[in-house]
Every structure is written in structure tokens, then in C-alpha cells.
N, C-alpha and C. Protein backbone atom coordinates (compact mmCIF):
# COMPACT_ATOMS: atom_id res chain seq x y z
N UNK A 1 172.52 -63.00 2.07
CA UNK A 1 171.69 -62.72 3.23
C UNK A 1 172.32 -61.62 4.07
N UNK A 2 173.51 -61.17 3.61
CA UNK A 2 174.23 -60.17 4.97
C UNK A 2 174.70 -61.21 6.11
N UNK A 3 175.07 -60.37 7.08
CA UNK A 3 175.73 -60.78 8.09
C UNK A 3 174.56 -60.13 9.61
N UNK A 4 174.36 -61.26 10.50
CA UNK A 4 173.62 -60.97 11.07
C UNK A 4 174.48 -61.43 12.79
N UNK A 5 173.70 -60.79 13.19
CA UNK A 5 174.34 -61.21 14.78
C UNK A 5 172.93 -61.42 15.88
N UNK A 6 173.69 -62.75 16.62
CA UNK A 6 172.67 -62.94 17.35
C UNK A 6 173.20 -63.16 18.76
N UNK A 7 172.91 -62.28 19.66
CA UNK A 7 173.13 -63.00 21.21
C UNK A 7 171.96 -63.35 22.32
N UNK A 8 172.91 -63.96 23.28
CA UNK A 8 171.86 -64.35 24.26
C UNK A 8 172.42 -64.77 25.23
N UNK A 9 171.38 -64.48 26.51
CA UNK A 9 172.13 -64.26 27.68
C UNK A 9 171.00 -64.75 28.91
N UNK A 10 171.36 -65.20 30.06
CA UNK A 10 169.98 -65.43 30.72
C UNK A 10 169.82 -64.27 31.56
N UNK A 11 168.47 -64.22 31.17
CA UNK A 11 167.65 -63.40 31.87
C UNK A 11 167.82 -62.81 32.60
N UNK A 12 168.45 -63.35 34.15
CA UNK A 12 168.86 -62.47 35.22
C UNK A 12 169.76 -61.49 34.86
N UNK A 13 170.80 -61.69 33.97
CA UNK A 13 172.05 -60.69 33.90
C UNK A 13 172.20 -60.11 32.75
N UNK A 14 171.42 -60.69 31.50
CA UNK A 14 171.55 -60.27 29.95
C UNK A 14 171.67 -58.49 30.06
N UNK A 15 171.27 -57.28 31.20
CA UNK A 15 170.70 -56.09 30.30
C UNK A 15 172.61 -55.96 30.70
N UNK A 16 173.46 -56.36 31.69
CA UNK A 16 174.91 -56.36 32.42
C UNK A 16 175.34 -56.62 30.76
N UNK A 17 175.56 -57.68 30.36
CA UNK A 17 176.73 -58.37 29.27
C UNK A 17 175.93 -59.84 28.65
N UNK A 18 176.16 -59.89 27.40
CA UNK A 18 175.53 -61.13 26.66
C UNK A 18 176.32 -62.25 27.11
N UNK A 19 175.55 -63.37 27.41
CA UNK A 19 176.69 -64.47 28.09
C UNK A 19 177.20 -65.10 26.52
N UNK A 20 176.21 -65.37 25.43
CA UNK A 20 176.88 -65.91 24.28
C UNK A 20 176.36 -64.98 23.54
N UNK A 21 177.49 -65.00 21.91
CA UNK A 21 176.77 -64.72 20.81
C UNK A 21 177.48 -65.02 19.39
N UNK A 22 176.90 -65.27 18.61
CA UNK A 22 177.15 -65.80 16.98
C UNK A 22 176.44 -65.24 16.00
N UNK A 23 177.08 -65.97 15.20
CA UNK A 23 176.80 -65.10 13.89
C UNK A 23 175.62 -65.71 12.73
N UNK A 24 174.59 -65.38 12.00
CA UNK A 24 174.04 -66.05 11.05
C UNK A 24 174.67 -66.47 9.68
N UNK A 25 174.53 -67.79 9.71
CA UNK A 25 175.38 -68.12 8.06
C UNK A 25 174.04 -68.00 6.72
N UNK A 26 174.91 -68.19 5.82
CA UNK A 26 174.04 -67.52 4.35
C UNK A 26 172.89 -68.84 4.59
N UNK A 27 172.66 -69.81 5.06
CA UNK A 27 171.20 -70.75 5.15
C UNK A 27 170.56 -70.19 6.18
N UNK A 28 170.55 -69.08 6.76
CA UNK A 28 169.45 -68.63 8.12
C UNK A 28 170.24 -69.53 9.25
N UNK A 29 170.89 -70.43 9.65
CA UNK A 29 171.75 -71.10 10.86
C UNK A 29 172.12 -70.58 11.64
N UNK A 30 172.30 -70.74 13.12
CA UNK A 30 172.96 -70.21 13.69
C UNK A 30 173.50 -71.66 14.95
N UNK A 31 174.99 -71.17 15.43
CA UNK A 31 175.51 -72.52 16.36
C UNK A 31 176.23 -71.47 17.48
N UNK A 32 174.98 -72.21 18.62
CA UNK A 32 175.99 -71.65 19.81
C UNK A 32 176.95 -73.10 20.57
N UNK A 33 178.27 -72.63 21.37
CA UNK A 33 178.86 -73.86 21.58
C UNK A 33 178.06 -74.58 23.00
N UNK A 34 178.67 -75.14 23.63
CA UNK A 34 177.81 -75.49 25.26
C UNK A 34 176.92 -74.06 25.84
N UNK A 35 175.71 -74.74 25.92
CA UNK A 35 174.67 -73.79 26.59
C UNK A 35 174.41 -74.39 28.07
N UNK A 36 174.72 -73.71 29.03
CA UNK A 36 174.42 -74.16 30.38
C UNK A 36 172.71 -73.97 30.46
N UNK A 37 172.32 -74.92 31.42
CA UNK A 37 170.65 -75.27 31.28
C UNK A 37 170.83 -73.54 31.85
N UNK A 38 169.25 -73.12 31.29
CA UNK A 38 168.62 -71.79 32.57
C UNK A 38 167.61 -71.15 31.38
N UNK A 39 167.03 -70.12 31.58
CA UNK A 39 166.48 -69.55 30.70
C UNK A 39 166.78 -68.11 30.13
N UNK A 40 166.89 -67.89 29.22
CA UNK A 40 167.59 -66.85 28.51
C UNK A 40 166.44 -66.31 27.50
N UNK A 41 167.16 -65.14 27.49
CA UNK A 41 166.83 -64.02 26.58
C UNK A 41 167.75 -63.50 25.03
N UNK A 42 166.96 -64.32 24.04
CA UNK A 42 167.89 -63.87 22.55
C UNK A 42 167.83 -62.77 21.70
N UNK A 43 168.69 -62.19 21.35
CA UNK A 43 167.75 -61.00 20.49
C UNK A 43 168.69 -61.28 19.52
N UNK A 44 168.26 -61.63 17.63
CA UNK A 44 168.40 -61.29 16.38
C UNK A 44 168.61 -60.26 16.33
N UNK A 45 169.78 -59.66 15.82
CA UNK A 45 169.73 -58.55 15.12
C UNK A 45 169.47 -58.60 13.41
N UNK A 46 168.88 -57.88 13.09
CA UNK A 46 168.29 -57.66 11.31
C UNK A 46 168.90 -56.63 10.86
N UNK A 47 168.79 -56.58 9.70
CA UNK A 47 169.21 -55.13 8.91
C UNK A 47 168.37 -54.01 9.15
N UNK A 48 166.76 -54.07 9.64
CA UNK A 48 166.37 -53.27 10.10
C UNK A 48 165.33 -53.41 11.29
N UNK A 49 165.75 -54.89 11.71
CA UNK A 49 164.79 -54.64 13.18
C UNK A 49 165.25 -55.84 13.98
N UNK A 50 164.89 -56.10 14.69
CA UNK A 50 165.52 -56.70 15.67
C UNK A 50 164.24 -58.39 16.83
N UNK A 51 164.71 -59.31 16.02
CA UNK A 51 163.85 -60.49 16.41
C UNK A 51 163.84 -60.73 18.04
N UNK A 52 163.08 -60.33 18.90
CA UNK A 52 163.40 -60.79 20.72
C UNK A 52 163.02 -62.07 21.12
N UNK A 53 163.16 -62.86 21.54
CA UNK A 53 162.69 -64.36 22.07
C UNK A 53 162.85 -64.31 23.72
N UNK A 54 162.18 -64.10 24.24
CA UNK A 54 162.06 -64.50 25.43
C UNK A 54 161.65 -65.54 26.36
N UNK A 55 162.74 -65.86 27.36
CA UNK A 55 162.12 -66.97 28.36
C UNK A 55 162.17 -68.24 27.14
N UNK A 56 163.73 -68.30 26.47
CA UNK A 56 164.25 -69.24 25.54
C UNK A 56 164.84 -70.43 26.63
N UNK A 57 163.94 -71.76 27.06
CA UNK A 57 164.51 -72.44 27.96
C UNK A 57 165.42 -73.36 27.90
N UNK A 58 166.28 -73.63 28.13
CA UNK A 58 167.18 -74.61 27.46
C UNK A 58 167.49 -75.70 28.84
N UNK A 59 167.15 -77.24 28.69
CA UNK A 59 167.35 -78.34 29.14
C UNK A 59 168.31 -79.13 28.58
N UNK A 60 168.89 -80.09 29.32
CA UNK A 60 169.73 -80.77 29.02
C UNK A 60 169.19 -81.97 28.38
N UNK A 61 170.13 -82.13 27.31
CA UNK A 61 169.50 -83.17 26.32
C UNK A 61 171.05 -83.75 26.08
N UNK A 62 170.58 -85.46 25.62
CA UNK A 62 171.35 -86.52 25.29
C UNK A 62 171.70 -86.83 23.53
């Protein structure tokens, strides 16, 4: 599959610095570690284009 990179950052500050980012493993996966609740902005990078997800909300779950 290559090596892919994915970050993400919330919204308010993402265009400043990515708050997280990781890498894709050969099953399509990806693991970020503790995500503080808020809403964020992810962008996939591809070999030739680039996946955006916006307003990615993340709640706290048990």
C-alpha cells in the first residue's frame, strides 16, 4: 500500500501546526494516541491526492 501520512488538528489552529499525526499501516489503519474532545480538521495524504474531512468531532467515550 505505500506509506501514507495522516494529520489532524482542530480547526481553530490546524492552518499554525498539526496538533496530531500518524502513519497508515499496510490494512488501510490508522491509531491516533489520546484525542482531546473538540472538532478537528484531518487531511490523508495519498500518493496522488489528498483525502480532507472536516468538522471530524470527537466526544468522549467509555
Amino acid at each position: 500500500m505505500g506509506e501514507h501520512i495522516v494529520y489532524a488538528g482542530q480547526v481553530s489552529t490546524y492552518p499554525d501546526q498539526p496538533l496530531l499525526s500518524t502513519r497508515v499501516d499496510d490494512q488501510g489503519s490508522m491509531l491516533f494516541g489520546a484525542v482531546p474532545c473538540g472538532e478537528y480538521l484531518m487531511i490523508v495524504y495519498l500518493p496522488e491526492t489528498a483525502l480532507v474531512i472536516e468538522k471530524l468531532h470527537i466526544e468522549v467515550s467509555f
